[in-house]
C-alpha atoms as a PDB file:
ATOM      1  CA  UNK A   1       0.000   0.000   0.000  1.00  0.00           C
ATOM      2  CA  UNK A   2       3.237   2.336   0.115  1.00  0.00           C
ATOM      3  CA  UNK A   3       1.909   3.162  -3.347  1.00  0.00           C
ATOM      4  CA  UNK A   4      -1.210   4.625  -2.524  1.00  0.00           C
ATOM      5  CA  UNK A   5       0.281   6.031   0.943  1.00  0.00           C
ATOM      6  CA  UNK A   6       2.646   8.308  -0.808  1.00  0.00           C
ATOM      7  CA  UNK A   7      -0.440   9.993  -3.474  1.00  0.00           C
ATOM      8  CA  UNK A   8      -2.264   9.849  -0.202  1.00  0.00           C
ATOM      9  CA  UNK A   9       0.663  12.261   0.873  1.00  0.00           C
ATOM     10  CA  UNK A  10       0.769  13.946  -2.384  1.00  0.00           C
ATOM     11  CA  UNK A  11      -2.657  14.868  -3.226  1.00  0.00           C
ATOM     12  CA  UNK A  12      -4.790  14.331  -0.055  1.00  0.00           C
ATOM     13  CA  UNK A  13      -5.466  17.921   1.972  1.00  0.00           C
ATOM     14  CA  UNK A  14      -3.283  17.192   5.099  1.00  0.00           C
ATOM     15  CA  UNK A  15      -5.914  17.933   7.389  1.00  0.00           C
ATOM     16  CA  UNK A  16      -7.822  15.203   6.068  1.00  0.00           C
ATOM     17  CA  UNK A  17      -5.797  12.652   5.690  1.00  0.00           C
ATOM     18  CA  UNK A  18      -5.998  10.709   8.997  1.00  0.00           C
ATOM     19  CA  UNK A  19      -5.338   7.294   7.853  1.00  0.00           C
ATOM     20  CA  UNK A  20      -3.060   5.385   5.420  1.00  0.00           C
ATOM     21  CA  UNK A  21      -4.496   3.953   2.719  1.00  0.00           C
ATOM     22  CA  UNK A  22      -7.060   1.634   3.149  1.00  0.00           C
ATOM     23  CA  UNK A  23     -10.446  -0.026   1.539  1.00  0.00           C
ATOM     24  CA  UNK A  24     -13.405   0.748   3.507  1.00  0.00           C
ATOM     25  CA  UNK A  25     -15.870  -1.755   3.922  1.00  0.00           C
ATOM     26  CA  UNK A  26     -18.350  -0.417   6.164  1.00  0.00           C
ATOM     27  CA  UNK A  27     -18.670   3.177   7.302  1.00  0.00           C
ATOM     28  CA  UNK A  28     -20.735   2.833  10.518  1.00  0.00           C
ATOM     29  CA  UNK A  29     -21.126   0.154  12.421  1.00  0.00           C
ATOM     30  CA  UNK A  30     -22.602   0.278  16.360  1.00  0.00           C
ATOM     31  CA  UNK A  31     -20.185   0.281  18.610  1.00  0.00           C
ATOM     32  CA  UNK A  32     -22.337  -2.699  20.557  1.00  0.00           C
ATOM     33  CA  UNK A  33     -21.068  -4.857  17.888  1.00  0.00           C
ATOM     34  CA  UNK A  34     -17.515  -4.183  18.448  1.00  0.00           C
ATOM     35  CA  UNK A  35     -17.264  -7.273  20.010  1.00  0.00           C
ATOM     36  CA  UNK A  36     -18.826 -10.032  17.680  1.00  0.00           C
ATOM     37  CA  UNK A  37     -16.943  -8.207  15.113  1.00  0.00           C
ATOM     38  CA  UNK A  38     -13.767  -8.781  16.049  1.00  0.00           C
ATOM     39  CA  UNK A  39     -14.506 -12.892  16.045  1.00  0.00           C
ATOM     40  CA  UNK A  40     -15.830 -12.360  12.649  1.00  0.00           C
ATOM     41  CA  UNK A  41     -12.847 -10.817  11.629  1.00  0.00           C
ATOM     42  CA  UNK A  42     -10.457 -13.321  13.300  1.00  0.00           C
ATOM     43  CA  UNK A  43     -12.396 -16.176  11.673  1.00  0.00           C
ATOM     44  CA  UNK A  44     -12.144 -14.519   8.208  1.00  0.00           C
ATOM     45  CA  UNK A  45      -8.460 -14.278   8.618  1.00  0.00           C
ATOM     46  CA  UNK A  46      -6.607 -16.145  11.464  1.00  0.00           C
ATOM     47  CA  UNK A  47      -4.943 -19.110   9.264  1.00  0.00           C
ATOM     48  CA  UNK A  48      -6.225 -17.402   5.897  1.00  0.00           C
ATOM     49  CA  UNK A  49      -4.035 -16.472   2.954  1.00  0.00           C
ATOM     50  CA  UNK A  50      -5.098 -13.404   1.823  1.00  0.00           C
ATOM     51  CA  UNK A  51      -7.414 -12.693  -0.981  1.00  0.00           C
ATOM     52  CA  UNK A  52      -6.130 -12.176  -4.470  1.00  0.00           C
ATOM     53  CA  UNK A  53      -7.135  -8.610  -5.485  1.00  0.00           C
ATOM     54  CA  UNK A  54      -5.852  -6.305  -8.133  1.00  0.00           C
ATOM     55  CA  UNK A  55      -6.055  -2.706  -9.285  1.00  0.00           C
ATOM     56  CA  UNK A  56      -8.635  -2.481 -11.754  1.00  0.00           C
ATOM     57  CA  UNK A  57      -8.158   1.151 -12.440  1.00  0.00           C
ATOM     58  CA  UNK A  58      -9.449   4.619 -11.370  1.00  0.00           C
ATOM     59  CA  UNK A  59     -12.992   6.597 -10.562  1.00  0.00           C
ATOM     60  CA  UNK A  60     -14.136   9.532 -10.131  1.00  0.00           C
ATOM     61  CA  UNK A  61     -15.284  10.706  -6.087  1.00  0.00           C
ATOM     62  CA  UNK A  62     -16.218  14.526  -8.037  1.00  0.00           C
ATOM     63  CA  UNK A  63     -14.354  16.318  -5.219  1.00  0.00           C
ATOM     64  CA  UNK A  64     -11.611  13.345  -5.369  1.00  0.00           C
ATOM     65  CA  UNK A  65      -9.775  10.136  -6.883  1.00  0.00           C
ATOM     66  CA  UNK A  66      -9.357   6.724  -6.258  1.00  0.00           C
ATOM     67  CA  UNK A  67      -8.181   3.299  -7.520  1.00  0.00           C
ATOM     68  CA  UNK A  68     -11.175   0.568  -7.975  1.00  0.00           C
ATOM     69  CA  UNK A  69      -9.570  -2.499  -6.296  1.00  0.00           C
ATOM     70  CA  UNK A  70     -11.503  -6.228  -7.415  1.00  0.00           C
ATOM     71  CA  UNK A  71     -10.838  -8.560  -5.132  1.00  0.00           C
ATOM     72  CA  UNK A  72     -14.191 -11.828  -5.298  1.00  0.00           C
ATOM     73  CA  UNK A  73     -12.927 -13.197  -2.349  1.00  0.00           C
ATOM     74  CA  UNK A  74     -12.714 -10.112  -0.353  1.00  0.00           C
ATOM     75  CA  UNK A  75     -15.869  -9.034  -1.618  1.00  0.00           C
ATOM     76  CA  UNK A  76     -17.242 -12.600  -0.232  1.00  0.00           C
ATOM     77  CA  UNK A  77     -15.899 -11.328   3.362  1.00  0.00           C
ATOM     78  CA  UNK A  78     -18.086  -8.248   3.037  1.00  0.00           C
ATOM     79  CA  UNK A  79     -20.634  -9.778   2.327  1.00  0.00           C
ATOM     80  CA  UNK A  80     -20.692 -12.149   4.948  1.00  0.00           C
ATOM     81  CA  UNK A  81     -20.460  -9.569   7.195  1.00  0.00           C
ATOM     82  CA  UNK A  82     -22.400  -7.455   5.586  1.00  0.00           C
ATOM     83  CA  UNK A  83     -25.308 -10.297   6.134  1.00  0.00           C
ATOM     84  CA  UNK A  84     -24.429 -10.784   9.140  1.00  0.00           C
ATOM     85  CA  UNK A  85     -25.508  -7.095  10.384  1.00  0.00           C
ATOM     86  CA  UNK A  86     -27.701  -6.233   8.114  1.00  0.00           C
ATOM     87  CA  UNK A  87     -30.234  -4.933  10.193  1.00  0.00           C
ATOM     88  CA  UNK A  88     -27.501  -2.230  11.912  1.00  0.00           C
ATOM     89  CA  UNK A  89     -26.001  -1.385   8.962  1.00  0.00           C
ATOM     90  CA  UNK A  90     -26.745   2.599   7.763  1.00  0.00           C
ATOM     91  CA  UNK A  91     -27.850   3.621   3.954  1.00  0.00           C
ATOM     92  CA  UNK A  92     -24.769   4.107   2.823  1.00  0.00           C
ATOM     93  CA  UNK A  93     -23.389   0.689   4.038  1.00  0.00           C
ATOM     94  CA  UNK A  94     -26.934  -1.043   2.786  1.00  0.00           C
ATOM     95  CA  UNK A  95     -26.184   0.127  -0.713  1.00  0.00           C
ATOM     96  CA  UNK A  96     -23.841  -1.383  -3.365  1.00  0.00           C
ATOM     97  CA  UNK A  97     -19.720  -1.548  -2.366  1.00  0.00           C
ATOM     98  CA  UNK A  98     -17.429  -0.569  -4.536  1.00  0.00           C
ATOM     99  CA  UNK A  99     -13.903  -1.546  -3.443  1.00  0.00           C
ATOM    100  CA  UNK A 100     -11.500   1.453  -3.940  1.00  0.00           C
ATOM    101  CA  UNK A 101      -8.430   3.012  -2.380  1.00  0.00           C
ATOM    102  CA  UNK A 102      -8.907   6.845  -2.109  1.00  0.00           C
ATOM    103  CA  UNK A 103      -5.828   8.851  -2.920  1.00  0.00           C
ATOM    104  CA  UNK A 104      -7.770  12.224  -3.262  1.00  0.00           C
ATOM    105  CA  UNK A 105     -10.464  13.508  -1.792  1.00  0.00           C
ATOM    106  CA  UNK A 106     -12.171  16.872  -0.879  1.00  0.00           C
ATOM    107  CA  UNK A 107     -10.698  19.081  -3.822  1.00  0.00           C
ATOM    108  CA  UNK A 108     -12.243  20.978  -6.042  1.00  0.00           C
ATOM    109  CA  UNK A 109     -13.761  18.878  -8.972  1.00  0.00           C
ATOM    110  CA  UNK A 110     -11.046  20.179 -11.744  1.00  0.00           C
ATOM    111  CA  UNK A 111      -8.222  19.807  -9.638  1.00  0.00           C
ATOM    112  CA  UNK A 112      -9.547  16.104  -9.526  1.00  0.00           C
ATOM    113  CA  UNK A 113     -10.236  15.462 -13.072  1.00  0.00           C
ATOM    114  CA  UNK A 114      -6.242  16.910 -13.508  1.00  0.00           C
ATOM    115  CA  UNK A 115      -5.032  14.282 -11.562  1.00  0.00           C
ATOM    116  CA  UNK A 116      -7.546  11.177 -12.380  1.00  0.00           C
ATOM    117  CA  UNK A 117      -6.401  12.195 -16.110  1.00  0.00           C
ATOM    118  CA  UNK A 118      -2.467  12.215 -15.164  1.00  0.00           C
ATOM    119  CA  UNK A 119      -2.755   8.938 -13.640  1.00  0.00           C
ATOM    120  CA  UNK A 120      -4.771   7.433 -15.969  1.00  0.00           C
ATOM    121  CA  UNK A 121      -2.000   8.643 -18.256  1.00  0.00           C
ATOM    122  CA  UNK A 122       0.373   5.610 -16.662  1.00  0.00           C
ATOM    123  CA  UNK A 123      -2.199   3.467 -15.442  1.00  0.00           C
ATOM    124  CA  UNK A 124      -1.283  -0.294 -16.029  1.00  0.00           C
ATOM    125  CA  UNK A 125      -3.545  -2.543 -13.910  1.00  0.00           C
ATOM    126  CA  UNK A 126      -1.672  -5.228 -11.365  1.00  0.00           C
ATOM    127  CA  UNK A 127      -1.663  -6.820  -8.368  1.00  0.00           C
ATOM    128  CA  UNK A 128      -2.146  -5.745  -5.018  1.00  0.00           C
ATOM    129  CA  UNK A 129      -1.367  -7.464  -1.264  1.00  0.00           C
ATOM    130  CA  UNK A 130      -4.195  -6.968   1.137  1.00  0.00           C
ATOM    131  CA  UNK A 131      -2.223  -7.092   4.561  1.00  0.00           C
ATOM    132  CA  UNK A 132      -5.567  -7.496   6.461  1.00  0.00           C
ATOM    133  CA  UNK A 133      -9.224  -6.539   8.426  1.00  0.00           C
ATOM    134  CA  UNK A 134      -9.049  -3.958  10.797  1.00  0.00           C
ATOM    135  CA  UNK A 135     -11.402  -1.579  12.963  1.00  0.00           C
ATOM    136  CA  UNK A 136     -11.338   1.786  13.788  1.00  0.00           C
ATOM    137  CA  UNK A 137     -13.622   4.601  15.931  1.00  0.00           C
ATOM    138  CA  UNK A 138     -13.999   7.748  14.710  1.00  0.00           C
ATOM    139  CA  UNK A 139     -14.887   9.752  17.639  1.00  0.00           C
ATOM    140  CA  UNK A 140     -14.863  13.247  16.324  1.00  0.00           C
ATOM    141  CA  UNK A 141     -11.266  14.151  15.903  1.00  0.00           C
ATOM    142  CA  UNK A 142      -8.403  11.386  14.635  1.00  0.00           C
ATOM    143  CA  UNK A 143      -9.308   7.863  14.114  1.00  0.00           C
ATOM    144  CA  UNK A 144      -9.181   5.264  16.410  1.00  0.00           C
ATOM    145  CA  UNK A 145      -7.408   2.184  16.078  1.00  0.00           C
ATOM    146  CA  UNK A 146      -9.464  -0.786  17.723  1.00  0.00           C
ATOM    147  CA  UNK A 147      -8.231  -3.867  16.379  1.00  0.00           C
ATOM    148  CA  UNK A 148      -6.135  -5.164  13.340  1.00  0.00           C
ATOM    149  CA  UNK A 149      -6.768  -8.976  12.250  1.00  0.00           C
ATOM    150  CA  UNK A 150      -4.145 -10.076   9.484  1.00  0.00           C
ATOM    151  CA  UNK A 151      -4.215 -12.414   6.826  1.00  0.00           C
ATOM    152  CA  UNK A 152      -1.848 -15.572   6.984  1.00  0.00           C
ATOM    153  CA  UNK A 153       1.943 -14.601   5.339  1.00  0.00           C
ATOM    154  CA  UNK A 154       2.392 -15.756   1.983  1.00  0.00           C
ATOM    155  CA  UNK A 155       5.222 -19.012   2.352  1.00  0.00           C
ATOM    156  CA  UNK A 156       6.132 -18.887  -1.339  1.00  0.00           C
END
């Protein structure tokens, strides 16, 4: 992800950018489930190789850019989760997930369309390692860091 950390660094207003890069699969979930969610994300990755996923390219945010990111597997994982709460989960979270890695955000819309064009530019799509599952809090202010649940290392 040191790929997406450093146009994170490049491109994201400072201010904003609290967090390395990540995919976010869920943007609200109740605190109360803090619990059962952590053994759903140990079982979905204690022991686990992680799932093949791959930059499929860019999209558009309007005020921002980001990489789409496929990944079946790890769309599987959301799901199951997502099934698993889906009477807690918000709108937002209810609707359809689109796996990306946001490297811009909270411009102004041409400023955005400048760089989604200049990367485009180079854009060749490959791999990408998905370290793990984690959990954070956001409680106003920075993020907090709750729990981190990572996939089995690779032994090849």
């Amino acid at each position: 992800m040191a790929f997406f950390d450093d146009l994170r660094v490049r491109h994201f207003p400072p201010e904003r950018n609290q967090l390395k890069a990540h995919l976010t699969m869920f943007h609200h979930l109740p605190p109360s489930l803090e619990r059962e969610l952590k053994q759903r994300l140990v079982a979905e990755t204690k022991g686990v190789a992680a799932p093949d996923a791959r930059i499929a390219g860019l999209m558009s945010l309007d005020r921002g850019v980001a990489f789409r990111i496929e990944s079946p597997a790890l769309e599987d994982i959301r799901d199951r989760l997502a099934d698993a709460f889906a009477s807690l989960l918000t709108p937002q979270d209810r609707a359809g997930w689109r796996p990306h890695v946001t490297v811009q955000n909270k411009v102004e819309p041409a400023v955005a369309k400048a760089l989604q064009g200049e990367l485009e530019r180079d854009f060749r799509p490959r791999t990408v390692r998905l370290a793990g599952l984690a959990t954070y809090w956001y409680r106003g202010g920075p993020w907090e860091a709750l729990s981190r649940h990572m996939f089995a290392q690779d032994r090849g």
